[in-house]
Every structure is written in structure tokens, then in C-alpha cells.
Protein backbone atom coordinates (compact mmCIF):
# COMPACT_ATOMS: atom_id res chain seq x y z
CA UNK A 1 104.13 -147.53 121.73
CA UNK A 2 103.31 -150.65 123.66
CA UNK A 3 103.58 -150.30 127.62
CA UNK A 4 106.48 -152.81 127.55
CA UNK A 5 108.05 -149.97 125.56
CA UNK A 6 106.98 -147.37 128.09
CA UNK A 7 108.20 -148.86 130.93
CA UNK A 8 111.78 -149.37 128.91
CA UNK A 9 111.77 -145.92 128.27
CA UNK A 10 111.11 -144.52 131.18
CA UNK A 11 113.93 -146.86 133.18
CA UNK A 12 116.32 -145.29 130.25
CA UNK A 13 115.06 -141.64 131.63
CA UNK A 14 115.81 -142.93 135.38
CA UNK A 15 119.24 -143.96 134.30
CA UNK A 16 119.99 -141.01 132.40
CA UNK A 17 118.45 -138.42 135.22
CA UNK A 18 120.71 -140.55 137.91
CA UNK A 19 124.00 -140.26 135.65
CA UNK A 20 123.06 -136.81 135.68
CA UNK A 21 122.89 -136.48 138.71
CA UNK A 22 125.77 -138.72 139.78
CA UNK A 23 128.50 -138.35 137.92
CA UNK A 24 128.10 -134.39 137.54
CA UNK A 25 128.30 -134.47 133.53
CA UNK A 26 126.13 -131.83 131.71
CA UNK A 27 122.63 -132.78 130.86
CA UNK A 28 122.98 -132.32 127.30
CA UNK A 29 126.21 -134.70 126.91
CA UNK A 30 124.19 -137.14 128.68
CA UNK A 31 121.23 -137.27 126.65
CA UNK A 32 122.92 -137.21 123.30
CA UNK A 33 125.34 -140.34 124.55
CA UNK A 34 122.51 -141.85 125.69
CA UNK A 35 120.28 -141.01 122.20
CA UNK A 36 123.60 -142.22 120.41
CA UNK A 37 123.75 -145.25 122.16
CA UNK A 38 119.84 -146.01 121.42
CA UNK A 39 119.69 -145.32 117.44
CA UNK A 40 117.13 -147.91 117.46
CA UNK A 41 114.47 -145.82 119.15
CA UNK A 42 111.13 -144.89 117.05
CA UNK A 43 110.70 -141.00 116.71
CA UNK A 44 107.69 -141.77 118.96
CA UNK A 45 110.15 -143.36 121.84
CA UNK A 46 112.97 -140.50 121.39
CA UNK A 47 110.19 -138.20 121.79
CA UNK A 48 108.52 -139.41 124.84
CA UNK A 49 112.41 -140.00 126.52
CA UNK A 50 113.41 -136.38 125.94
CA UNK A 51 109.96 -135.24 127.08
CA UNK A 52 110.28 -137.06 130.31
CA UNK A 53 113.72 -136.84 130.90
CA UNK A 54 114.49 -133.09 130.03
CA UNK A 55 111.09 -131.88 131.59
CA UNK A 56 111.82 -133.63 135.07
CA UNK A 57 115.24 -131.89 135.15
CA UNK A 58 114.03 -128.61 134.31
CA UNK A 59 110.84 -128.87 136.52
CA UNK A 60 112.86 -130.47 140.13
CA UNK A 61 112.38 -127.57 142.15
CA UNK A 62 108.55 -127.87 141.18
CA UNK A 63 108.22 -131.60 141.52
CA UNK A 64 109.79 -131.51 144.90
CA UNK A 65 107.60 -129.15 146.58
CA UNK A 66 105.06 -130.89 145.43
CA UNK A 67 106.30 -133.68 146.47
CA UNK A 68 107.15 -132.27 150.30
CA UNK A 69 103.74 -131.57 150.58
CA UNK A 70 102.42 -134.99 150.25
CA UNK A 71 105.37 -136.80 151.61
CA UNK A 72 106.22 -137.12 155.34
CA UNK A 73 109.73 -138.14 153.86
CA UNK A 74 110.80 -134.84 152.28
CA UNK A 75 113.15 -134.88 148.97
CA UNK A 76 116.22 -134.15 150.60
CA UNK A 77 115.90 -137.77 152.59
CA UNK A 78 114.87 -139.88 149.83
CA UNK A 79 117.00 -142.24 148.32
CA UNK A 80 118.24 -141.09 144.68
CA UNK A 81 116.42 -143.76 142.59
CA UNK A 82 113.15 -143.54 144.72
CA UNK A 83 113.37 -139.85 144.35
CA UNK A 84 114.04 -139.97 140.61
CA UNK A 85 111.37 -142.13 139.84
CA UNK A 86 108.59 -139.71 142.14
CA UNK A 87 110.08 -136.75 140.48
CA UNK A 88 109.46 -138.56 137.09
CA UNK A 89 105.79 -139.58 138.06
CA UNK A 90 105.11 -136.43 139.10
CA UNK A 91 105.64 -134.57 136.23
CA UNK A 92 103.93 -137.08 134.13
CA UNK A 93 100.95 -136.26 136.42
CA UNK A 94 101.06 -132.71 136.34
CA UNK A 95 102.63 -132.12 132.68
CA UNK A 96 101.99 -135.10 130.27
CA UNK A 97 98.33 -135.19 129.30
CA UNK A 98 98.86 -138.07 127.48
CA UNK A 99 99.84 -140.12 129.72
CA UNK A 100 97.05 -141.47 132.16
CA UNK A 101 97.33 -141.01 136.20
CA UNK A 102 97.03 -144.52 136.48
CA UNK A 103 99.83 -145.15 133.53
CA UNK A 104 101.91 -142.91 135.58
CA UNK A 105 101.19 -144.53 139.06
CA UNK A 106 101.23 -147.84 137.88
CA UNK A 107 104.70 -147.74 135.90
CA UNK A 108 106.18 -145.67 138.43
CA UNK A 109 105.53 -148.56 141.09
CA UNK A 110 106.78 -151.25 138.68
CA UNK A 111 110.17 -149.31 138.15
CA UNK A 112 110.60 -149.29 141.58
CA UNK A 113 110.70 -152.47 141.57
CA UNK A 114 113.10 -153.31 138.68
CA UNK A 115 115.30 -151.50 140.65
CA UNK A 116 115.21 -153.64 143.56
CA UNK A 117 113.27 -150.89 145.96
CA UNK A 118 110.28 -153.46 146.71
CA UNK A 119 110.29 -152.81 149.84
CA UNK A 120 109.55 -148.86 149.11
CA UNK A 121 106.79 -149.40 146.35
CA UNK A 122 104.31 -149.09 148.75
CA UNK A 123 105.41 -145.83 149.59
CA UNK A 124 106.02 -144.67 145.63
CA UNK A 125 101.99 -146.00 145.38
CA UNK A 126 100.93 -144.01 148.20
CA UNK A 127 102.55 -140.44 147.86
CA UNK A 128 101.81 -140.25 143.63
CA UNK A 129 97.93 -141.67 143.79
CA UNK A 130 97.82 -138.90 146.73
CA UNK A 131 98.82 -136.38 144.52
CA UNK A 132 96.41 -137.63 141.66
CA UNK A 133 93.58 -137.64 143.85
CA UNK A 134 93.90 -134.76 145.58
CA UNK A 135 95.26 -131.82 143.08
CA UNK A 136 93.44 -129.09 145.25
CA UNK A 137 96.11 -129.93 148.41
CA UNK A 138 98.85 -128.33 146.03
CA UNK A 139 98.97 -124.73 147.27
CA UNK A 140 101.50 -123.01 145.75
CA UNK A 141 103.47 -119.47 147.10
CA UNK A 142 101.45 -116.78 147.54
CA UNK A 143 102.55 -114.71 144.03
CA UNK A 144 102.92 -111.84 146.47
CA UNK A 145 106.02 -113.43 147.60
CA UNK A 146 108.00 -113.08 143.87
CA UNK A 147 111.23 -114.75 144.70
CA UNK A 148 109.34 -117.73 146.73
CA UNK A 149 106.63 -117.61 143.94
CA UNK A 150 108.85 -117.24 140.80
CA UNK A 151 111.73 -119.95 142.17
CA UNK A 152 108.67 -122.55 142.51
CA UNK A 153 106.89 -121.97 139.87
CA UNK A 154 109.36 -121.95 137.14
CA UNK A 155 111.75 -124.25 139.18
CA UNK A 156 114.47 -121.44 139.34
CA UNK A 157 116.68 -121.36 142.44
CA UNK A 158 116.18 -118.72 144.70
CA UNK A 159 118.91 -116.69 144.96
CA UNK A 160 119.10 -116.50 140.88
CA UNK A 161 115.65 -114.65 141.18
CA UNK A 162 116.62 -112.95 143.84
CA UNK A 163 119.29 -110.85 142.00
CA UNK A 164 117.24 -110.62 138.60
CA UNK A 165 114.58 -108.78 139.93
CA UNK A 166 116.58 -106.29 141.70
CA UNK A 167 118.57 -106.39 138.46
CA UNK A 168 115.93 -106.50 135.83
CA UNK A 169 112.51 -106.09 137.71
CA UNK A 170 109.66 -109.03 138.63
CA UNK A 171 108.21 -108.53 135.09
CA UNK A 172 111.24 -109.48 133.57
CA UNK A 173 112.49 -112.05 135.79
CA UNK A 174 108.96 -113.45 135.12
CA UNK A 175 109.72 -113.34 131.25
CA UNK A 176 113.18 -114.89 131.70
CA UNK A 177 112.56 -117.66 133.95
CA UNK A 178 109.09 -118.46 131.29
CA UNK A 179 111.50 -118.24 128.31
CA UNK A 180 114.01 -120.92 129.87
CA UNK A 181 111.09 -123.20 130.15
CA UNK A 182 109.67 -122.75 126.20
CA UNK A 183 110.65 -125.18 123.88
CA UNK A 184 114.00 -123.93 122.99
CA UNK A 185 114.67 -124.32 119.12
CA UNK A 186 118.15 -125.25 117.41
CA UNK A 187 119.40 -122.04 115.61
CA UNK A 188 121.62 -122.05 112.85
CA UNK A 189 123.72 -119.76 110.59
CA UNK A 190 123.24 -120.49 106.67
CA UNK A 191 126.68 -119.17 105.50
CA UNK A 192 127.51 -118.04 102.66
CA UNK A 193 131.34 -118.31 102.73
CA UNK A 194 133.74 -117.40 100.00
CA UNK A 195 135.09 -120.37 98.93
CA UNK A 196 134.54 -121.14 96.13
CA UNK A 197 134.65 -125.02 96.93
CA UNK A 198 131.21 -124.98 98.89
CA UNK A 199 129.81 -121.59 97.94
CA UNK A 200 125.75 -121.58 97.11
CA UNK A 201 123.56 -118.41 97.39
CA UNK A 202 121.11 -119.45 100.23
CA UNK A 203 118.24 -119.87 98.48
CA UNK A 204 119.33 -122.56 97.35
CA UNK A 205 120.45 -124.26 100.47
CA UNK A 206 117.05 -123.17 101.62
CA UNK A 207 115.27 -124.97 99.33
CA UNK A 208 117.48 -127.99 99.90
CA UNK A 209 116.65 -128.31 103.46
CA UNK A 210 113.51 -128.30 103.10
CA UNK A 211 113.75 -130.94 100.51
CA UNK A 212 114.93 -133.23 103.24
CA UNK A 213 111.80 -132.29 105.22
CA UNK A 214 113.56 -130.02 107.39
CA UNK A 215 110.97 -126.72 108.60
CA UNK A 216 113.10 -123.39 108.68
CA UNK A 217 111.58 -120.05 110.18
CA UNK A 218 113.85 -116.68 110.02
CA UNK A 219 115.51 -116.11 113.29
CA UNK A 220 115.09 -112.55 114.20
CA UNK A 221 118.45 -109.86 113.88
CA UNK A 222 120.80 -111.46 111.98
CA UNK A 223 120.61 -111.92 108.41
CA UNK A 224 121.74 -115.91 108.00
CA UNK A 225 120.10 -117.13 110.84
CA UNK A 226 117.25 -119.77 111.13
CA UNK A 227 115.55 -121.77 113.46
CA UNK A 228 115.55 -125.21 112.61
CA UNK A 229 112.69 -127.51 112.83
CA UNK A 230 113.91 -131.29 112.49
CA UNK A 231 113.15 -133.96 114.73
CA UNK A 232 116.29 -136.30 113.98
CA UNK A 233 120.44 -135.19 114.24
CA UNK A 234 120.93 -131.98 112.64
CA UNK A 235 124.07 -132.89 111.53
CA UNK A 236 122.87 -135.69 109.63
CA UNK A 237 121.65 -133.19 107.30
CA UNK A 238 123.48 -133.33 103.68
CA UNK A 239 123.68 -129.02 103.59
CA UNK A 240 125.62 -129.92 107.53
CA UNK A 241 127.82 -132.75 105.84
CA UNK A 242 128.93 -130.14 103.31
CA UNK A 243 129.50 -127.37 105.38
CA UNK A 244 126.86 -124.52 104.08
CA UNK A 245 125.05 -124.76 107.71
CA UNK A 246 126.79 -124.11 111.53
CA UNK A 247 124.81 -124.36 114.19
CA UNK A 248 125.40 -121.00 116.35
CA UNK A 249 122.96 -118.95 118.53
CA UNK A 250 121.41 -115.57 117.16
CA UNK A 251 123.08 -114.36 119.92
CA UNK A 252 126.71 -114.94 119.21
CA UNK A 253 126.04 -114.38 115.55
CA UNK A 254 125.38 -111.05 116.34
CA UNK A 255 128.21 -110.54 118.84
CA UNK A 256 131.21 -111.19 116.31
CA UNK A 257 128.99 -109.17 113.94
CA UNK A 258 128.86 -106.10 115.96
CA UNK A 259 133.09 -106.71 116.54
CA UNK A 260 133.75 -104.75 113.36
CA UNK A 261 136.03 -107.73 111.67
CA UNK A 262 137.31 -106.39 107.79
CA UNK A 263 139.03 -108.45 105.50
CA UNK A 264 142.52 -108.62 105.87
CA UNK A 265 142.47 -108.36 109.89
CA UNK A 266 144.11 -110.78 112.15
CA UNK A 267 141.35 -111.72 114.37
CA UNK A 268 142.33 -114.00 117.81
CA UNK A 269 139.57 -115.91 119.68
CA UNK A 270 140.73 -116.73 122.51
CA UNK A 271 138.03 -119.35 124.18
CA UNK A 272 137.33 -120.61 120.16
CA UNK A 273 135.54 -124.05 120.50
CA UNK A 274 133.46 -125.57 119.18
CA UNK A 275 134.18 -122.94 116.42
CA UNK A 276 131.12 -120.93 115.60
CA UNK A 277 132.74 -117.79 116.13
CA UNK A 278 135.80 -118.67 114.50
CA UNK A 279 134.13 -119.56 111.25
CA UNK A 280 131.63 -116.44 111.46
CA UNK A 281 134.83 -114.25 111.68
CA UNK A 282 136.53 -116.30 109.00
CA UNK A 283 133.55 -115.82 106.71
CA UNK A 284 133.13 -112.12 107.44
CA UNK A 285 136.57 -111.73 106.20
CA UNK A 286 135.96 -113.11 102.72
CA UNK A 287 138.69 -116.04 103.02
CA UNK A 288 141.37 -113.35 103.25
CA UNK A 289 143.30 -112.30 106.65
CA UNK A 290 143.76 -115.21 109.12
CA UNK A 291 141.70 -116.42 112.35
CA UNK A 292 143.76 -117.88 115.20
CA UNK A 293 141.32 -119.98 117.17
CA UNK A 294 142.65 -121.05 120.94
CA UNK A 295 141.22 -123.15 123.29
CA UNK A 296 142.27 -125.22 126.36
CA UNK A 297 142.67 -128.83 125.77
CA UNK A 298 143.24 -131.23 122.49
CA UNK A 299 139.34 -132.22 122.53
CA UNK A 300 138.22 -128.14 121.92
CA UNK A 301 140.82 -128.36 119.40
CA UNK A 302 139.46 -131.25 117.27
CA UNK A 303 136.30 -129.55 117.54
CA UNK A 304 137.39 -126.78 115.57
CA UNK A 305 139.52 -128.86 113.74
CA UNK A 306 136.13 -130.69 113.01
CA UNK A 307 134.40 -127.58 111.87
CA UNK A 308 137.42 -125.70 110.18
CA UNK A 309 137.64 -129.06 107.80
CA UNK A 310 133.71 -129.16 107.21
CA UNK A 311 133.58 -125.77 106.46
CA UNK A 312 136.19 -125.80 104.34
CA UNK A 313 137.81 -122.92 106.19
CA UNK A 314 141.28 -121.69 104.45
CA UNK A 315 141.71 -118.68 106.45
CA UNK A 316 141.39 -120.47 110.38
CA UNK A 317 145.04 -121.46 112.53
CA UNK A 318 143.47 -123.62 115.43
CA UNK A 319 146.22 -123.94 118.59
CA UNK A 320 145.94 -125.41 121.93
CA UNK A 321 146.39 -122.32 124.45
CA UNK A 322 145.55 -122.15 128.29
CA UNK A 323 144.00 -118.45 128.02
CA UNK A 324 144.74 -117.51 131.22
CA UNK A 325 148.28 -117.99 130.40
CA UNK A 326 150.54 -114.98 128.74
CA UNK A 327 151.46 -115.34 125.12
CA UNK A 328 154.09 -112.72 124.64
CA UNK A 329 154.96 -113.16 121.39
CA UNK A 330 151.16 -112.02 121.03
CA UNK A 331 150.89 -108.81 122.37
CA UNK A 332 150.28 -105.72 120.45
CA UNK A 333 149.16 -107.88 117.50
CA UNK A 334 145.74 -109.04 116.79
CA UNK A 335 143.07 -106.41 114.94
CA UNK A 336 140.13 -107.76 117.09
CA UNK A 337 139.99 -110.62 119.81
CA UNK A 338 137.43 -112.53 120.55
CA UNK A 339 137.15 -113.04 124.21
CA UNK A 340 134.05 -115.11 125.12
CA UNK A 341 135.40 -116.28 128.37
CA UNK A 342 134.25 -119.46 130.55
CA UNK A 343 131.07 -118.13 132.57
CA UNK A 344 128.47 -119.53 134.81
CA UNK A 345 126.21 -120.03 131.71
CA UNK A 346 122.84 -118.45 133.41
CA UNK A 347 122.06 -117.30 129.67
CA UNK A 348 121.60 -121.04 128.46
CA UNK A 349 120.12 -122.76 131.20
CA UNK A 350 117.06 -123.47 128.89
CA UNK A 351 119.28 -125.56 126.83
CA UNK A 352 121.32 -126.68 129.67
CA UNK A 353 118.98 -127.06 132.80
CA UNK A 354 121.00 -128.47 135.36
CA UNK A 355 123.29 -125.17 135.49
CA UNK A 356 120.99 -123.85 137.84
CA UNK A 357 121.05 -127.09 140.21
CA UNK A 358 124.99 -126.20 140.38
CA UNK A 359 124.71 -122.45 140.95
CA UNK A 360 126.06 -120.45 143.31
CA UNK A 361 127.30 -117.22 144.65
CA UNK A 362 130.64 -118.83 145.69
CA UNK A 363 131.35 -120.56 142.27
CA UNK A 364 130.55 -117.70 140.25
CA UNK A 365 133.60 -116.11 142.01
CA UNK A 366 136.01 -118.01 141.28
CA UNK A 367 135.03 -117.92 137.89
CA UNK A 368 135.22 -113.92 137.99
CA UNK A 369 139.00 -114.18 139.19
CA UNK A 370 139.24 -116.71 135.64
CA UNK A 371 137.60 -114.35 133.41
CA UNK A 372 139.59 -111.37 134.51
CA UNK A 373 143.07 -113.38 133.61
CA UNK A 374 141.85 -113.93 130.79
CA UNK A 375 141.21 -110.33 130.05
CA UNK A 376 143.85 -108.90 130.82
CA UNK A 377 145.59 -111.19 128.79
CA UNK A 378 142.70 -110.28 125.64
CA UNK A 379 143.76 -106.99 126.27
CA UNK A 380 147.56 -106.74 125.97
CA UNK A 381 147.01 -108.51 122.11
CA UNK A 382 145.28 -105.66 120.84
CA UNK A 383 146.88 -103.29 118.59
CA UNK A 384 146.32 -99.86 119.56
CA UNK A 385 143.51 -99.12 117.50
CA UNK A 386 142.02 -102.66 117.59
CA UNK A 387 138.91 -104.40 118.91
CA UNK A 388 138.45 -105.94 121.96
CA UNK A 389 134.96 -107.68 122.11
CA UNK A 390 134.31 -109.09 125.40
CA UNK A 391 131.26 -111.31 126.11
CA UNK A 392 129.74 -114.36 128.32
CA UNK A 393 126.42 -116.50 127.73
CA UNK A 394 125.10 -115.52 131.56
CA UNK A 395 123.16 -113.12 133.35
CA UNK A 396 123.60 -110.41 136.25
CA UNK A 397 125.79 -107.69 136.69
CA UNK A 398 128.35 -109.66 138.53
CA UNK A 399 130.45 -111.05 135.32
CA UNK A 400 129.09 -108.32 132.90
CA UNK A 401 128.46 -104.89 133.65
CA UNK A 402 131.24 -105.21 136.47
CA UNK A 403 133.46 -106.41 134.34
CA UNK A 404 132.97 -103.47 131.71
CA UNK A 405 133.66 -101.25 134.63
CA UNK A 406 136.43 -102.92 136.04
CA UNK A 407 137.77 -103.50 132.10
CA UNK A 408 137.40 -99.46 132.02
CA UNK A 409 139.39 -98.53 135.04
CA UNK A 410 142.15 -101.15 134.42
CA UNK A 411 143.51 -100.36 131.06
CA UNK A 412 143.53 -98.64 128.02
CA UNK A 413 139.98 -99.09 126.51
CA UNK A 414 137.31 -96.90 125.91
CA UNK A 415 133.81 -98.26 124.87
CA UNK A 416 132.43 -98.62 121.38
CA UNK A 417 129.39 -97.09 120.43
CA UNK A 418 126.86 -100.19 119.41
CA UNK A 419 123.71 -98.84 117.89
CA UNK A 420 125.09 -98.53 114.39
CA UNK A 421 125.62 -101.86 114.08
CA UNK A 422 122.43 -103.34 116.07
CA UNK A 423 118.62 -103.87 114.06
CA UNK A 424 116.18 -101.65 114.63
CA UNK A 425 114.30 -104.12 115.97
CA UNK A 426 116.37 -104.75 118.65
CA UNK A 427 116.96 -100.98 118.99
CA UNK A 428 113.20 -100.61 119.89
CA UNK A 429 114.11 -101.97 123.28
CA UNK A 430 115.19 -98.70 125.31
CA UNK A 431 117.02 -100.70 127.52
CA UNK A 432 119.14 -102.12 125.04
CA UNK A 433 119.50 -98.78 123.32
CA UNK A 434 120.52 -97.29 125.98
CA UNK A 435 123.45 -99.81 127.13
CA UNK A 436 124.25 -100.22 123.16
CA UNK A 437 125.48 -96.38 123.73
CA UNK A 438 127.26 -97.53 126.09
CA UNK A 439 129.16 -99.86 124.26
CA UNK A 440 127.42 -103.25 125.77
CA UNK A 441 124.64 -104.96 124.91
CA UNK A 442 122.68 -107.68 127.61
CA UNK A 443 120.14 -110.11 125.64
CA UNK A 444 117.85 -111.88 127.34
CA UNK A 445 115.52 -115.04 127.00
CA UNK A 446 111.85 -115.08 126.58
CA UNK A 447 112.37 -111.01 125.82
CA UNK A 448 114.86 -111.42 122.97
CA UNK A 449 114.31 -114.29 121.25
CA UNK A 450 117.43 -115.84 121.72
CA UNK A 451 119.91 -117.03 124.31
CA UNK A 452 121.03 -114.99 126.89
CA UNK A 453 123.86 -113.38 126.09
CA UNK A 454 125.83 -110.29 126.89
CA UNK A 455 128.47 -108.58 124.69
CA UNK A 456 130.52 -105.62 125.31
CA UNK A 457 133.01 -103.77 122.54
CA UNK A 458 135.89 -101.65 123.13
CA UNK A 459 138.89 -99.71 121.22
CA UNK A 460 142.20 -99.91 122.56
CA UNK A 461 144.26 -96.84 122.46
């Protein structure tokens, strides 16, 4: 890569980090637009763009204390661009080997000045050769402190470690807040559906992917699931094109696996899109029974429209449904529902980094007071008898284990016992043992190998 092409690259990081930041879109929309937009890019350049771009992002609460400590101006009084581009320079100085400290100076000075901040490069000069020169000034907290320590360290806002060790324990929180930061992997189910229009046992699908160059290791606890090792669009891939691969997180795989679905059942998800769920549940039931997938607005709907038609998926109704809203024609009539309701998305904030920027107490709330209309809602469709799996891609007590306990002394539901139906691999964790006895199982990254998740089952009677 020449340094003509370095320096356009890392301007396309600055504008993507400022849209971010801006226009209040999630990261990950933004970077695929962006990566869509710039199908010319070498692997080499897409690499080096979603280095710099996701690793500032993830690392800002790092970069800015470094940052404070060299800079009389402190982050919080810096103009956006000028603080984008430091931010950017400074992880390239503390995190990108290959880049030199005098690359990293150098460019970050010359973007300042494509963006018209000439005036300021002076200052951009000053505070990142600083920082190169003088690596032993950056003290960081005292890992006696854990919240102050942890929350810098592994750029996690305070508060969120705050209530994860008193939840979990430092150890943990330690292991969590790591496991955000690893290299998160795409997972994907290899189905093996039942129609006959696209079914293929999986070795062969298996050995098709990797005849398009395409690494595959076995995801741990579920039996189709993979972690996929391709450096270009996954669903570019011919087995995606004809439907034999979804992409879906161990995690959910194994929550609609542990909901009990048969063949024959009518199963209702009520917060359905993009579809992974849906088409799990569809699958499980052998193409018989029928799978009413719901979600909020026309685009969620094409999604699974998108993925109902791909997968070929005979047995899937897909309706646009406010799920906070009563369906009375529904109630009393669905085997199992699927409620995996709208959350503060703690769980994924290794995929999605700039959840935790957006975090608070006060939002999480008012998404509580969501969830719990939707509930009750998820609740009055089950037949007595049925399935009620409840679950949410966060951490914490807050919108989990208080809402089992609230879900308990509100209605008709007692909790399923879980450790039938979990891997004994899993089961090995006493923690999750214990809670699967309970009827709810929390997952958590860098412990579990997959997303954090949390899942709770119940029978309505």
C-alpha cells in the first residue's frame, strides 16, 4: 500500500468514525455502507480501514485518557475532527506495530490539514510525538481500583463494570470486558433443512466452502454451528446464495433449541428479524407446522422475507406487528413463542462497540417498561401447556433475572428445567448449572465462547 493510499484510507476511517459519531447510526451499518460503497478497496486497504476504524471505536475510553494526560486541552473540549484524528493516531501508536510512530505522526498532521484544521496541526504534532516519545508518562489506574482500572483498560464505561462485578465478580468482569475486545468471529448455522429443494448432508456443504477458500472451525454447543473464517462478504458465498448457510450466533442457536419446538407446533416469534430464529424453528420442525414471524416495521419484514425466500422456507408466515401492541385474535394459540425482545444489547458490544458509548442507567429503563409489554403480550398467546421462551442479547440482572422474577409473580408460568437440553460442556460451568435448574440460562463473552446472551424457558398453565 503506497502512503498516498494510507493517507486515503485513513481520511475514509475519520469520515466513517465522525458519521458515527454524528449522525447516531450503529457502527456496524456504517462500516458495511461505507465497505459497500468502496468495492474497489484491495484486501490489504479493507483490512487496514477496519483495523483502524473499529479499533479506535472500541479503544476511546483508552485513547482519551491517554490523551488527557498529554493534552492541556482535554477530550471533552476538542473539536470532533481534531479529536478523531488524535484518537486515530493514538491507537496507531499504541496498537498497530506496523505502522511507524513517525507514519502515524506524520499522516495524522497531514489529515488535519485536508480537513482545513491548519491552524491546529501544530497542536495534533505536539500532543502525538509527546506521546511517542515519552511512553513511560502513561500511568495507568492503580489495578487496585477495579472499576477505574477495568473501565480504562478495556475502554468499558464505568458504571457497566460497576454492576458486573457486584453481579459476576472482578474475575469475570475481567474475562468479559477481554472477550469484547478479541477478534470476534462470524458464526454461522449449516442447516440441514427438509426441503427437499436445497437439502445436502453437511459434509458436503463443508467441503464446498472450503472449496471457495473459506476456513471453518466447529463452534462449541450446538451441533450446526461454525465459525467462519473469510476475509470478503459472507454472503457472497455460493452455499449463502443457495440457502444451506444462516448466519446466527451459537448463542441464539441454542436458545430456540432449548424452546422444545416439535413438528407440527405453531411457533410465534414475536421480535423475528432478520430471521435466524425463525428459520432455526422452521427447520426444527421438519417443514411441517407453521412459523409466524412479527416484527415492527416493513424493512424487518423484507429481511425475513429476504431469508424465508433464500432459504427456501415453506413453513414461515412473516407479518408486520408492533409487539407491544395486543393481538387478540392471538391469544391462547401459539405452542411456543419466541420472545427475544429489544434490549440494551450489552451481550454484543464486541460486535457492536459503540453500545457502550450510548449506555445508561436511564435508557435501560425505558427499555424495561418495552420489554415487559411485550411480555405480557408473549404470554397471553400461549396455550396452556405451551412454551414461553424469553431472552435478550445483554447483561445484568436488571432486564434478565428481574424479569424472570417479575415474569413469575405476574402470571401463570412456572420455569422449565434446562439441563436436559444444555451440553455437557456447558453444564461443567456450576454457575450455569445451577441457573439452568432454574429454568434460565446467562452466557457470557470471553467465558462462553459466544455472544452474550441470556435465555429463560417457561410452561404456561
Amino acid at each position: 500500500m503506497t502512503d498516498r493510499m494510507k493517507v486515503n484510507i485513513r481520511e475514509l476511517s475519520l469520515e466513517t468514525l465522525l458519521a458515527i459519531l454524528q449522525d447516531g447510526r450503529q457502527s456496524h451499518f456504517v462500516i458495511r455502507d461505507v465497505l459497500a460503497r468502496y468495492g474497489w478497496l484491495t484486501d490489504q486497504e479493507r483490512a487496514f480501514f477496519l483495523r483502524l476504524t473499529e479499533g479506535t471505536l472500541e479503544y476511546q475510553i483508552r485513547l482519551d485518557y491517554i490523551l488527557n494526560l498529554f493534552s492541556k486541552t482535554k477530550t471533552d473540549r476538542m473539536k470532533p475532527v481534531i479529536r478523531e484524528i488524535l484518537r486515530m493516531g493514538v491507537y496507531q501508536l499504541q496498537f498497530m506495530d506496523s505502522v511507524p510512530d513517525s507514519a502515524a505522526v506524520n499522516e495524522s498532521v497531514r489529515l488535519a490539514g485536508r480537513k482545513g484544521f491548519n491552524g491546529l496541526k501544530g497542536f495534533v504534532n505536539g500532543v502525538l510525538r509527546n506521546i511517542s516519545r515519552h511512553p513511560e508518562r502513561i500511568i495507568y489506574p492503580d489495578p487496585s481500583d477495579k472499576v477505574r482500572y477495568l473501565s480504562v483498560m478495556y475502554s468499558m464505561p464505568a458504571f457497566l463494570v460497576e454492576d458486573w462485578i457486584h453481579i459476576y465478580g472482578a474475575d469475570t468482569t475481567e474475562k468479559i470486558c477481554r472477550g469484547f475486545l478479541e477478534q470476534n468471529r462470524v458464526t454461522i448455522r449449516i442447516r440441514n433443512p427438509y426441503d427437499t429443494e436445497v437439502k445436502q448432508q453437511d459434509p458436503h456443504i463443508i467441503e464446498g466452502l472450503r472449496s471457495e477458500g473459506v476456513k471453518l472451525e466447529k463452534a462449541p454447543y450446538v451441533p450446526d454451528a461454525w465459525y467462519l473464517g473469510h476475509s470478503g462478504n459472507p454472503a457472497e458465498l455460493s452455499a449463502f446464495e443457495r440457502g444451506q448457510l444462516i448466519m446466527q450466533d451459537v448463542s441464539s442457536q441454542l436458545a430456540v433449541r432449548c424452546a422444545g419446538i416439535r413438528p407440527g407446533s405453531l411457533v410465534l416469534d414475536l421480535c423475528a428479524a432478520p430471521g435466524g430464529k425463525s428459520v432455526l424453528a422452521a427447520d426444527l420442525m421438519q417443514g411441517t407446522g407453521t412459523v409466524i414471524s412479527c416484527d415492527l416495521t416493513g424493512t424487518k419484514a423484507e429481511q425475513l422475507q429476504e431469508n424465508k425466500e433464500r432459504c427456501h422456507v415453506t413453513n414461515m408466515q412473516i407479518e408486520v406487528q408492533d409487539a407491544t401492541i395486543p393481538v387478540p385474535e392471538r391469544v391462547g394459540t401459539a405452542d411456543v413463542v419466541l420472545a427475544d425482545v429489544p434490549c440494551s444489547g450489552y451481550g454484543v458490544i464486541g460486535k457492536k462497540p459503540d453500545i457502550k458509548y450510548h449506555a445508561s442507567r436511564e435508557s435501560q429503563q425505558e427499555l424495561i417498561g418495552v420489554q415487559r409489554k411485550i411480555l405480557t403480550n408473549a404470554v397471553s398467546y400461549v396455550k396452556p401447556g405451551g412454551t414461553l421462551l424469553f431472552s435478550t442479547c445483554t447483561l445484568g440482572n436488571a432486564e434478565n433475572t428481574d424479569t424472570v422474577k417479575w415474569l413469575l409473580e405476574h402470571f401463570s408460568l412456572k420455569p422449565y428445567d434446562l439441563t436436559p437440553l444444555l451440553p455437557e460442556e456447558l453444564l461443567a460451568d456450576a454457575q450455569v448449572r445451577e441457573s439452568a435448574r432454574a429454568g434460565y440460562v446467562q452466557l457470557l463473552p470471553g467465558v462462553h465462547g459466544c455472544d452474550g446472551f441470556f435465555f429463560a424457558r417457561f410452561t404456561r398453565y
